[in-house]
PDB file of N, CA and C in Angstrom:
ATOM      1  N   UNK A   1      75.765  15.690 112.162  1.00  0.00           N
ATOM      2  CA  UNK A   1      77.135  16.188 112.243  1.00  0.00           C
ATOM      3  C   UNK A   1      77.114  17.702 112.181  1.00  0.00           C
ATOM      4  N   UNK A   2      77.600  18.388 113.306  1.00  0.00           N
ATOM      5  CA  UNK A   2      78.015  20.185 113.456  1.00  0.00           C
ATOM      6  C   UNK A   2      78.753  19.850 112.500  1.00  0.00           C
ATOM      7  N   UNK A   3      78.409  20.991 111.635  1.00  0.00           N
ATOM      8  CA  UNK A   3      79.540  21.570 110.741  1.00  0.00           C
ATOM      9  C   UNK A   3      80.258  22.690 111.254  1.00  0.00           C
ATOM     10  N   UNK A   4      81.837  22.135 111.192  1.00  0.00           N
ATOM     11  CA  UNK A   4      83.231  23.098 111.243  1.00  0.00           C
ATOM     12  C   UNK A   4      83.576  23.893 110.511  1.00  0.00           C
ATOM     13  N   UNK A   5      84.525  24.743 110.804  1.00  0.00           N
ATOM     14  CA  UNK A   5      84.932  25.705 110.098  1.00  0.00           C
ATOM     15  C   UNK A   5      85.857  25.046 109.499  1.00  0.00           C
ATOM     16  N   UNK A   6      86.943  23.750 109.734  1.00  0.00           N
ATOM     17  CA  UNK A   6      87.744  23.161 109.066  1.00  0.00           C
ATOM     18  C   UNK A   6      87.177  22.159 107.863  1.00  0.00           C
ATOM     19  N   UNK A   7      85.808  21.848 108.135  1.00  0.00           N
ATOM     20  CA  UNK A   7      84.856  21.042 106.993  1.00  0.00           C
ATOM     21  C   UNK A   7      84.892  22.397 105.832  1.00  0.00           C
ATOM     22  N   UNK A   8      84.390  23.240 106.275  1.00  0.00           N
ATOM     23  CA  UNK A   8      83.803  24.018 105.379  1.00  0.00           C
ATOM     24  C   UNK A   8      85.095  24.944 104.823  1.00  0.00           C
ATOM     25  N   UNK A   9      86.088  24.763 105.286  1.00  0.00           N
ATOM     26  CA  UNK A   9      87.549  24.986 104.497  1.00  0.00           C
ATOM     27  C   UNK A   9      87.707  24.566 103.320  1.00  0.00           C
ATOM     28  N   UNK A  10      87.616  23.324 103.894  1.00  0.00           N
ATOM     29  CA  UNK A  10      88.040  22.167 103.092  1.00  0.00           C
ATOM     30  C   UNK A  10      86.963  21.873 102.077  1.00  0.00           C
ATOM     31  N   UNK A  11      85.637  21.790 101.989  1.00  0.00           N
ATOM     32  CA  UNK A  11      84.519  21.934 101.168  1.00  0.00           C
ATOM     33  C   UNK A  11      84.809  22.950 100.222  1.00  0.00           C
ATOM     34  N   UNK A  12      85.099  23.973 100.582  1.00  0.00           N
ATOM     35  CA  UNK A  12      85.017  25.313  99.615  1.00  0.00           C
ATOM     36  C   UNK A  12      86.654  24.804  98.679  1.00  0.00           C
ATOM     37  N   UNK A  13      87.613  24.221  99.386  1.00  0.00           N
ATOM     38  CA  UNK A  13      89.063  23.959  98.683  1.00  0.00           C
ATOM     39  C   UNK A  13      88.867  23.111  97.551  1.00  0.00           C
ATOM     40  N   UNK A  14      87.550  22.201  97.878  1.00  0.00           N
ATOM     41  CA  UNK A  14      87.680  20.705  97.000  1.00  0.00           C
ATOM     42  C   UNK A  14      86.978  21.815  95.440  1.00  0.00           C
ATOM     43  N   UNK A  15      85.409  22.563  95.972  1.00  0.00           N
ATOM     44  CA  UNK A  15      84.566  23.130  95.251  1.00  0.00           C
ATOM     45  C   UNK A  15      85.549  24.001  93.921  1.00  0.00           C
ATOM     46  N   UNK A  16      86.965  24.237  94.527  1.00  0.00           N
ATOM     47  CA  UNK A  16      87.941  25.650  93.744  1.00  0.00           C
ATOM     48  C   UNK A  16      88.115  24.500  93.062  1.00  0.00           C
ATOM     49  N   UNK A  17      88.652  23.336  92.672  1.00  0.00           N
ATOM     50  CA  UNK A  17      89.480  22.952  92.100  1.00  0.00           C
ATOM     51  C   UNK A  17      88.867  22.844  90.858  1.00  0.00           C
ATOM     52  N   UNK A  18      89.851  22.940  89.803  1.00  0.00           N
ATOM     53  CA  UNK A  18      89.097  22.405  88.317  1.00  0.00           C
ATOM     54  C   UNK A  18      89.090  21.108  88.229  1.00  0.00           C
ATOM     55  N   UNK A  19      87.607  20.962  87.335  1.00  0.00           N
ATOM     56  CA  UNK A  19      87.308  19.530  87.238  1.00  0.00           C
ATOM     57  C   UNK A  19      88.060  18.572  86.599  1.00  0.00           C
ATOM     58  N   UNK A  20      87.509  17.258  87.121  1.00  0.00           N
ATOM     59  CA  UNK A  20      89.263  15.816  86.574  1.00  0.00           C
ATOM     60  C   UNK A  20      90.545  15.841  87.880  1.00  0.00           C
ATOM     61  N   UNK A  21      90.294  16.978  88.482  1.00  0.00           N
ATOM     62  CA  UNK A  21      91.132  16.566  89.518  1.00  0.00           C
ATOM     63  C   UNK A  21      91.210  15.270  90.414  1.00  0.00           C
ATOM     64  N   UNK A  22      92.420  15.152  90.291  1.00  0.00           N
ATOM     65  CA  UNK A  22      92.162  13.485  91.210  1.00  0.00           C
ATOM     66  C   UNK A  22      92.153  14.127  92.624  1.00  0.00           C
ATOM     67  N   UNK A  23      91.664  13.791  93.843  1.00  0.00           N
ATOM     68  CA  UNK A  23      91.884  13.986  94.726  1.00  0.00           C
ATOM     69  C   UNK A  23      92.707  12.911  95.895  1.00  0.00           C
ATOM     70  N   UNK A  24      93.265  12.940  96.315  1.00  0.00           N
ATOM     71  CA  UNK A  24      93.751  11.486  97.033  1.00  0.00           C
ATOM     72  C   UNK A  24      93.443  11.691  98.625  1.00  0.00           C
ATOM     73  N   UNK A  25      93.301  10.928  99.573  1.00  0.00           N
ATOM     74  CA  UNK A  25      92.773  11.149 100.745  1.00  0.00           C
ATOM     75  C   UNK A  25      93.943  10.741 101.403  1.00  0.00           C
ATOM     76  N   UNK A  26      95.229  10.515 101.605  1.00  0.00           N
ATOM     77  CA  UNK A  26      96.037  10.544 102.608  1.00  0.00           C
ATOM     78  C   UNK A  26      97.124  12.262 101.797  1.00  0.00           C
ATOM     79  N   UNK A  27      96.956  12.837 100.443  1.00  0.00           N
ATOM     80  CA  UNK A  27      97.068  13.726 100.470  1.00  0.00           C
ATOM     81  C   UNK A  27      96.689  14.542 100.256  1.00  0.00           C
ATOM     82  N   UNK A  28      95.643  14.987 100.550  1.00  0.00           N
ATOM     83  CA  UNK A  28      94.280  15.746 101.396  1.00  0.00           C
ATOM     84  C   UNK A  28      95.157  15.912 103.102  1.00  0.00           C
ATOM     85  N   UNK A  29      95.287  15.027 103.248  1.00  0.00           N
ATOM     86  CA  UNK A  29      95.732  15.003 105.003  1.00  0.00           C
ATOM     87  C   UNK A  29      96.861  15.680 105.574  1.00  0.00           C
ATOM     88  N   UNK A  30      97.950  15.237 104.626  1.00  0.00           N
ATOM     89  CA  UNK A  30      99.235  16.166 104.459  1.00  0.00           C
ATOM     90  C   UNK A  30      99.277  17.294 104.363  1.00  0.00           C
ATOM     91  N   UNK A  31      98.321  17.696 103.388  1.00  0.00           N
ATOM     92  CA  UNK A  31      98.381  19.331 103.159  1.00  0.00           C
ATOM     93  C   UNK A  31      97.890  20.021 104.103  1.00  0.00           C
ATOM     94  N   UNK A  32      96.541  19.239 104.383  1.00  0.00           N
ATOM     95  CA  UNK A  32      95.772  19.962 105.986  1.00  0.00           C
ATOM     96  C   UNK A  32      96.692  20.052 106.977  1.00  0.00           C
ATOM     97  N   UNK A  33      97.395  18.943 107.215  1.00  0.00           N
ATOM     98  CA  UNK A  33      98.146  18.856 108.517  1.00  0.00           C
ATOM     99  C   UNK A  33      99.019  19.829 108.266  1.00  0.00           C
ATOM    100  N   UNK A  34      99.913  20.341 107.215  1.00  0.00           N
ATOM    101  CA  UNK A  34     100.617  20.760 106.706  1.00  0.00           C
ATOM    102  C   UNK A  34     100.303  22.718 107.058  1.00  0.00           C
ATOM    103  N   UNK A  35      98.893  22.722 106.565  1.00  0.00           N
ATOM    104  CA  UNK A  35      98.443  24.005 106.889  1.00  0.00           C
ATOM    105  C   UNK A  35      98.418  24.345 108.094  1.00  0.00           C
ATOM    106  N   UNK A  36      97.762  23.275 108.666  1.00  0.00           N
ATOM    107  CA  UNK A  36      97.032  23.935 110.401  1.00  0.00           C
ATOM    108  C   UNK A  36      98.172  23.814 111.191  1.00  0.00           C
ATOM    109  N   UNK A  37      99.722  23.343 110.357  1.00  0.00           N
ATOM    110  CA  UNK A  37     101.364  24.015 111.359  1.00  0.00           C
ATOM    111  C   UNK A  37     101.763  24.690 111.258  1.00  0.00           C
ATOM    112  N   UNK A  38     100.736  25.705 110.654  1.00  0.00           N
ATOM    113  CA  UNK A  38     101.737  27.113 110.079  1.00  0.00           C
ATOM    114  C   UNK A  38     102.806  26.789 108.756  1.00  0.00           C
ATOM    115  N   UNK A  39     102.275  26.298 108.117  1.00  0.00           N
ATOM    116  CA  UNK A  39     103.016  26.069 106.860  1.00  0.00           C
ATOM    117  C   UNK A  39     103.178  27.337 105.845  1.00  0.00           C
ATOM    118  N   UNK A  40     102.573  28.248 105.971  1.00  0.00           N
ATOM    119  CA  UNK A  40     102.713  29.362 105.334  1.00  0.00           C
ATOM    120  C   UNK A  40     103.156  30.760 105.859  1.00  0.00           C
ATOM    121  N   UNK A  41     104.523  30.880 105.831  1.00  0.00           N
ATOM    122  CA  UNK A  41     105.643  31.686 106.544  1.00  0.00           C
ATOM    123  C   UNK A  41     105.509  33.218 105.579  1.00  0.00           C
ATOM    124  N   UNK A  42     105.160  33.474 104.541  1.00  0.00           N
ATOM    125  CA  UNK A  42     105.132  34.560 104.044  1.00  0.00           C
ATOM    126  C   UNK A  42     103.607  34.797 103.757  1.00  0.00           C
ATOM    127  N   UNK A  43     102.817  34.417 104.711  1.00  0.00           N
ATOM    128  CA  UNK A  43     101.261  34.485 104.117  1.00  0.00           C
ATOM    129  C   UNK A  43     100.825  36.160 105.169  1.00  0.00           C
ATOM    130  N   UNK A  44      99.731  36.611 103.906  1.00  0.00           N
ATOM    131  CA  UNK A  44      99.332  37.949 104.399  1.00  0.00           C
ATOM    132  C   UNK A  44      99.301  37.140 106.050  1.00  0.00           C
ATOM    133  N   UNK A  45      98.211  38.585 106.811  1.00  0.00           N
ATOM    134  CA  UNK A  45      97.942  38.508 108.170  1.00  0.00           C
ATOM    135  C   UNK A  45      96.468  37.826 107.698  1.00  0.00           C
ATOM    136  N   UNK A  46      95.899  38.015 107.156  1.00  0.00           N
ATOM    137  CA  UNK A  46      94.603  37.576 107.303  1.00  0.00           C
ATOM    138  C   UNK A  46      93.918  35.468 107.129  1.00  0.00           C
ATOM    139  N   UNK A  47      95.324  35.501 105.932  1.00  0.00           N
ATOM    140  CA  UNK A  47      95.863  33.687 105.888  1.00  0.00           C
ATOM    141  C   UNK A  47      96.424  33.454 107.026  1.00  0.00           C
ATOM    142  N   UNK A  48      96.870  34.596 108.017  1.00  0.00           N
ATOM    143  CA  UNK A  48      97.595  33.504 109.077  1.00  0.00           C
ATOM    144  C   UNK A  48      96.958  33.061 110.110  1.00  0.00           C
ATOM    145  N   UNK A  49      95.812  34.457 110.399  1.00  0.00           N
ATOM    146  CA  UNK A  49      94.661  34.641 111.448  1.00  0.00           C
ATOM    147  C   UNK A  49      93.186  33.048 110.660  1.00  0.00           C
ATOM    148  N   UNK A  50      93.487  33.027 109.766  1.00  0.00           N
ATOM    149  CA  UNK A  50      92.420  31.747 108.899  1.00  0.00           C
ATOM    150  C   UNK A  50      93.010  30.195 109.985  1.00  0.00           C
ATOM    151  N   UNK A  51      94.226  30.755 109.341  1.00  0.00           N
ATOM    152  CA  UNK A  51      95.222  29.610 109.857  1.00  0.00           C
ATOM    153  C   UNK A  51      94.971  29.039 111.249  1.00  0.00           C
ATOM    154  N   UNK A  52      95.346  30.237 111.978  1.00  0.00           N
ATOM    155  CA  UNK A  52      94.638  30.010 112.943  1.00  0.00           C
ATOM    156  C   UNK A  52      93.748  29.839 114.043  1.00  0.00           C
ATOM    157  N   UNK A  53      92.754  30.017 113.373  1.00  0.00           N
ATOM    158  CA  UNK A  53      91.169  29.558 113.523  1.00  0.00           C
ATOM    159  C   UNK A  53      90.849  28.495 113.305  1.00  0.00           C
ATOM    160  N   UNK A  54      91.447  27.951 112.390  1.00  0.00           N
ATOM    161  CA  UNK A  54      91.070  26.007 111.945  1.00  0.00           C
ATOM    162  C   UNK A  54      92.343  25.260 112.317  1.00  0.00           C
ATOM    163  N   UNK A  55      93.055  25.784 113.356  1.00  0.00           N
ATOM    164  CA  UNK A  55      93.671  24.830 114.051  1.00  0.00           C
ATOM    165  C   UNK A  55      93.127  24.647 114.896  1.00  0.00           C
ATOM    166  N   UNK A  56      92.494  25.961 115.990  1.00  0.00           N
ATOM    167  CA  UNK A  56      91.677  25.904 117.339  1.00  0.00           C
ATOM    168  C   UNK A  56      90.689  24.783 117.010  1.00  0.00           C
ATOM    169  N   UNK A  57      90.448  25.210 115.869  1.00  0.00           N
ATOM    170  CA  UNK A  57      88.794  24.053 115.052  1.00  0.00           C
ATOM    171  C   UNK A  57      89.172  22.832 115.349  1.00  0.00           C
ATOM    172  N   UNK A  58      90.574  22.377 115.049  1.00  0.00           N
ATOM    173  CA  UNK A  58      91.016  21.090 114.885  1.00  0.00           C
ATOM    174  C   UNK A  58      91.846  20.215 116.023  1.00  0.00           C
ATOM    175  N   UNK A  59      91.785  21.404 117.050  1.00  0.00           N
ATOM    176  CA  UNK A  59      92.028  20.775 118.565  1.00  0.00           C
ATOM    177  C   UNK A  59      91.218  21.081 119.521  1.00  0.00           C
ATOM    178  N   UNK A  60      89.607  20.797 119.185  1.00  0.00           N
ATOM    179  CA  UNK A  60      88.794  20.688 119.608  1.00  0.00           C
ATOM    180  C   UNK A  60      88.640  19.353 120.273  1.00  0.00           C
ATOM    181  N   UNK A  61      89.849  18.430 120.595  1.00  0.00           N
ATOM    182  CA  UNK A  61      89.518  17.357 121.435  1.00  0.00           C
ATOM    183  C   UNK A  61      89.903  16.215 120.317  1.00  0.00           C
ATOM    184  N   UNK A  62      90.343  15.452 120.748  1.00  0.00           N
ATOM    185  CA  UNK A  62      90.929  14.400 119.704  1.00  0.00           C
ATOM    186  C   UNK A  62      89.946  13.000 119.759  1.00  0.00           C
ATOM    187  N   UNK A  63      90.031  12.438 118.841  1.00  0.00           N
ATOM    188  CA  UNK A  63      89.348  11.040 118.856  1.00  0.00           C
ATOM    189  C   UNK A  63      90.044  10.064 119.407  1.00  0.00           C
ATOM    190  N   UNK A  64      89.934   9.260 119.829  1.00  0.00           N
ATOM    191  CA  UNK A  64      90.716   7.984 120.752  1.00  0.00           C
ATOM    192  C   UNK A  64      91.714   7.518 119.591  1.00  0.00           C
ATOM    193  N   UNK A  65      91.279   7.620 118.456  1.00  0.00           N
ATOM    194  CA  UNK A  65      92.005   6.650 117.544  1.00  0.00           C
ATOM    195  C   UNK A  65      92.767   7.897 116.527  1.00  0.00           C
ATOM    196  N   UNK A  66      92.383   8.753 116.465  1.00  0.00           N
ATOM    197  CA  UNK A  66      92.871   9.489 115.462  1.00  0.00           C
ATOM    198  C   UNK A  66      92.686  11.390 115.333  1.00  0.00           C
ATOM    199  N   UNK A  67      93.740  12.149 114.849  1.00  0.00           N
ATOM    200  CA  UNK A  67      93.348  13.715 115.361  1.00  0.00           C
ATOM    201  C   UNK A  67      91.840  14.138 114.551  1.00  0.00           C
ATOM    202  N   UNK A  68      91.211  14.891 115.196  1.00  0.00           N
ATOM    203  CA  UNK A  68      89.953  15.407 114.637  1.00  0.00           C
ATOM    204  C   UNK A  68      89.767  15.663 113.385  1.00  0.00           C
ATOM    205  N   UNK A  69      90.981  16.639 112.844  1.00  0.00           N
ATOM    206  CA  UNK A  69      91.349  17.180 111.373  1.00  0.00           C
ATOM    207  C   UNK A  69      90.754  16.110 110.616  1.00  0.00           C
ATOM    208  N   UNK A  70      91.185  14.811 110.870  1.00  0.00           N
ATOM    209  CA  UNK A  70      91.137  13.973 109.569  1.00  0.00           C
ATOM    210  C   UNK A  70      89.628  13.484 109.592  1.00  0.00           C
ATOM    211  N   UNK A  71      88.629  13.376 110.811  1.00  0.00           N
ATOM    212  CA  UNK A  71      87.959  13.067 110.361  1.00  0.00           C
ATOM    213  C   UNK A  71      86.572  14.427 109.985  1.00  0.00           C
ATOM    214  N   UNK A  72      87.168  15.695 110.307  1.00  0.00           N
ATOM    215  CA  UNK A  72      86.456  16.719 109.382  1.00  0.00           C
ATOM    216  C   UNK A  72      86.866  16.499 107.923  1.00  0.00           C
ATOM    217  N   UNK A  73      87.764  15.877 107.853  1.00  0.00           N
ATOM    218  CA  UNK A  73      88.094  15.953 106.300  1.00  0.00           C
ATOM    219  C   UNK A  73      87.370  14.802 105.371  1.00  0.00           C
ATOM    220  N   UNK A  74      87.115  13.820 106.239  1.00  0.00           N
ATOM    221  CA  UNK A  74      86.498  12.642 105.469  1.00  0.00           C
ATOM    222  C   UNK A  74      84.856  13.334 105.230  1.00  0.00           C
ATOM    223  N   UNK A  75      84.296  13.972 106.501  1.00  0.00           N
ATOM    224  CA  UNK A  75      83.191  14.784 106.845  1.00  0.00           C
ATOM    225  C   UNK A  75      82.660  15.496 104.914  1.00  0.00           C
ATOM    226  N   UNK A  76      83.758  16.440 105.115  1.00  0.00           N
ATOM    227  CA  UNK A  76      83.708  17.373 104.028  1.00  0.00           C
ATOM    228  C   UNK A  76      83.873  16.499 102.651  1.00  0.00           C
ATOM    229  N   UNK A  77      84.597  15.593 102.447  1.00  0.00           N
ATOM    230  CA  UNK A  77      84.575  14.566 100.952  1.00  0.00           C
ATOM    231  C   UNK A  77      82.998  13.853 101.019  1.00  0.00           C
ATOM    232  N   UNK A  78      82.694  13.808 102.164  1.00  0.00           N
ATOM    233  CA  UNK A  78      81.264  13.070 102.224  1.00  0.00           C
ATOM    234  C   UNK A  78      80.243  13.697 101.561  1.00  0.00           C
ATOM    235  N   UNK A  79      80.191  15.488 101.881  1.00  0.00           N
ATOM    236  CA  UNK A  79      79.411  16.368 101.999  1.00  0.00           C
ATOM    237  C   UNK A  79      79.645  16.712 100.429  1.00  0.00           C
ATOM    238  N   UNK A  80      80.823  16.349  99.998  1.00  0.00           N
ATOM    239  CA  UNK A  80      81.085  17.007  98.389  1.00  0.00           C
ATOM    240  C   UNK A  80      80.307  15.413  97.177  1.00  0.00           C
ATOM    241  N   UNK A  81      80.565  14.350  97.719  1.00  0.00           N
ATOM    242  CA  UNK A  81      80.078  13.328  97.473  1.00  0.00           C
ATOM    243  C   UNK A  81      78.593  13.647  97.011  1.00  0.00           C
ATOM    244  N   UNK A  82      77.950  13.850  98.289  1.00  0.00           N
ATOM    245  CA  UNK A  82      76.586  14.380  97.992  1.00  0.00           C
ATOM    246  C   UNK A  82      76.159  14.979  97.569  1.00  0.00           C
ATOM    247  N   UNK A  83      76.966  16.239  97.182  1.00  0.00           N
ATOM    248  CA  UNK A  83      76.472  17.253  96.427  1.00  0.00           C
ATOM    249  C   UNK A  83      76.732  17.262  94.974  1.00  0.00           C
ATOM    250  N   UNK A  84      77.532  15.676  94.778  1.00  0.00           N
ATOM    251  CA  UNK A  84      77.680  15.796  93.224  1.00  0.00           C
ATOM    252  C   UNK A  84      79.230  16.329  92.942  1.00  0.00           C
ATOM    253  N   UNK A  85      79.686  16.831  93.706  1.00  0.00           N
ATOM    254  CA  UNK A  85      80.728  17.538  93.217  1.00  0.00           C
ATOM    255  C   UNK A  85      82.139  16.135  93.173  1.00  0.00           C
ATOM    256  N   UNK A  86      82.148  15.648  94.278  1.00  0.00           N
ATOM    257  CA  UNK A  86      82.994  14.215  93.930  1.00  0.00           C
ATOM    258  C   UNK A  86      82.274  13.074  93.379  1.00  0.00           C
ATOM    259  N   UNK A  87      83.212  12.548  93.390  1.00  0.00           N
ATOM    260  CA  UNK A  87      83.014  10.802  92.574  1.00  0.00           C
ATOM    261  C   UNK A  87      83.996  10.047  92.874  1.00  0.00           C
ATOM    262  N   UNK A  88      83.895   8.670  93.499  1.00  0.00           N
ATOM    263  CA  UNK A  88      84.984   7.962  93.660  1.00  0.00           C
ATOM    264  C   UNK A  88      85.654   6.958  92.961  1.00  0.00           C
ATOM    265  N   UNK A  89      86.879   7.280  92.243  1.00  0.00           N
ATOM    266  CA  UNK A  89      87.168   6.302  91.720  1.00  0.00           C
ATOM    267  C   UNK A  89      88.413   5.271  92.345  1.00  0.00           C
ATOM    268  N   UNK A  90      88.830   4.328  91.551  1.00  0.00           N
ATOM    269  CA  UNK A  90      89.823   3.566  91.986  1.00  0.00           C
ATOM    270  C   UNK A  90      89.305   2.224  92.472  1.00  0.00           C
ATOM    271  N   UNK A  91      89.829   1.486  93.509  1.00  0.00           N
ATOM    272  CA  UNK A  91      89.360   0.144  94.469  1.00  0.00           C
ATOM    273  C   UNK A  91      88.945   1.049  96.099  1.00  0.00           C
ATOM    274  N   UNK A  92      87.459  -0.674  96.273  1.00  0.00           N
ATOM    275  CA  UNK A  92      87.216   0.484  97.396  1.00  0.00           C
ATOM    276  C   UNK A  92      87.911   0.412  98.683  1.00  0.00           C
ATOM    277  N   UNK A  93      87.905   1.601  99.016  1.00  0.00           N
ATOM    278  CA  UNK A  93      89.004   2.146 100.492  1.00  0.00           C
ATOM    279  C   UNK A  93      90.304   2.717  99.807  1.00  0.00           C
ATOM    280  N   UNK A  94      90.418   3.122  98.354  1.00  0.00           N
ATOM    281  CA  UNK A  94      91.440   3.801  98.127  1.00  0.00           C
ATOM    282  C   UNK A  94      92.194   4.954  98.370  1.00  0.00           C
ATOM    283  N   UNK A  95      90.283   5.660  98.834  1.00  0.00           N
ATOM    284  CA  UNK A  95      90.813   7.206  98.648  1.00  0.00           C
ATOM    285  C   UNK A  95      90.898   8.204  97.705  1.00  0.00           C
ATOM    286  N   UNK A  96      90.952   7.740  97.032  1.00  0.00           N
ATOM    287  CA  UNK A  96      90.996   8.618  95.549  1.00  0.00           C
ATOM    288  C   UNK A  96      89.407   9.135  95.444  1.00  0.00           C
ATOM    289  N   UNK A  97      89.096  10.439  94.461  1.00  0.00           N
ATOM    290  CA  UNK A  97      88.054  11.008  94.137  1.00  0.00           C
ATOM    291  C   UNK A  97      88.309  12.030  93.303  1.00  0.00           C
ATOM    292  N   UNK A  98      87.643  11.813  92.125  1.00  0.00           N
ATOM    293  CA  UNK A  98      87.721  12.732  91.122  1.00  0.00           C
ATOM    294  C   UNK A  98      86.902  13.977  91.198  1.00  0.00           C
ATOM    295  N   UNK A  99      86.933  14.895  91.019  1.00  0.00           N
ATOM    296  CA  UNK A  99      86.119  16.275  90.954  1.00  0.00           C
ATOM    297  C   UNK A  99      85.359  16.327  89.349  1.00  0.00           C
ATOM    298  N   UNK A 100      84.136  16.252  90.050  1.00  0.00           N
ATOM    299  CA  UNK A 100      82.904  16.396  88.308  1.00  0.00           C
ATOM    300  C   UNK A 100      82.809  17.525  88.692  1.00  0.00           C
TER     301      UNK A 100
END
């Protein structure tokens, strides 16, 4: 798997958070989706130019079944998985992941 600039957004976002955070994976998705529409109307120039760089990232061609975004995002929980930094809790296919 190429690593994106929208993985590695999102990697470095999960890495900020303080630990015990729950993470949830359909809102993980919201917020992304949320970002890459210009969701941030009073953001310096340099958040907006971020902004939009990992949208270009994220319409890099869509999947038959679903927009790209989401599955850089599963990408990047994978990549945090491995590195120790998540943990999944809940039932499986929940979504949920705690930050150690």
């Amino acid at each position: 798997m190429k690593k994106t600039l929208l993985i590695t957004f999102v990697l470095a976002a999960i890495q900020e958070m303080p630990r015990g955070t729950r993470v949830r994976l359909h809102e993980l998705y919201k917020n992304i989706k949320h970002f890459l529409s210009g969701g941030l109307p009073d953001a310096p120039k340099h958040v907006t130019d971020i902004c939009h760089a990992l949208r270009e990232c994220s319409e890099r061609g869509d999947l038959p079944s679903e927009p790209r975004y989401r599955n850089d995002i599963r990408w990047a929980i994978r990549q945090a998985k491995n590195a120790g930094i998540l943990t999944h809790v809940g039932t499986p296919r929940s979504g949920e992941w705690v930050r150690v």
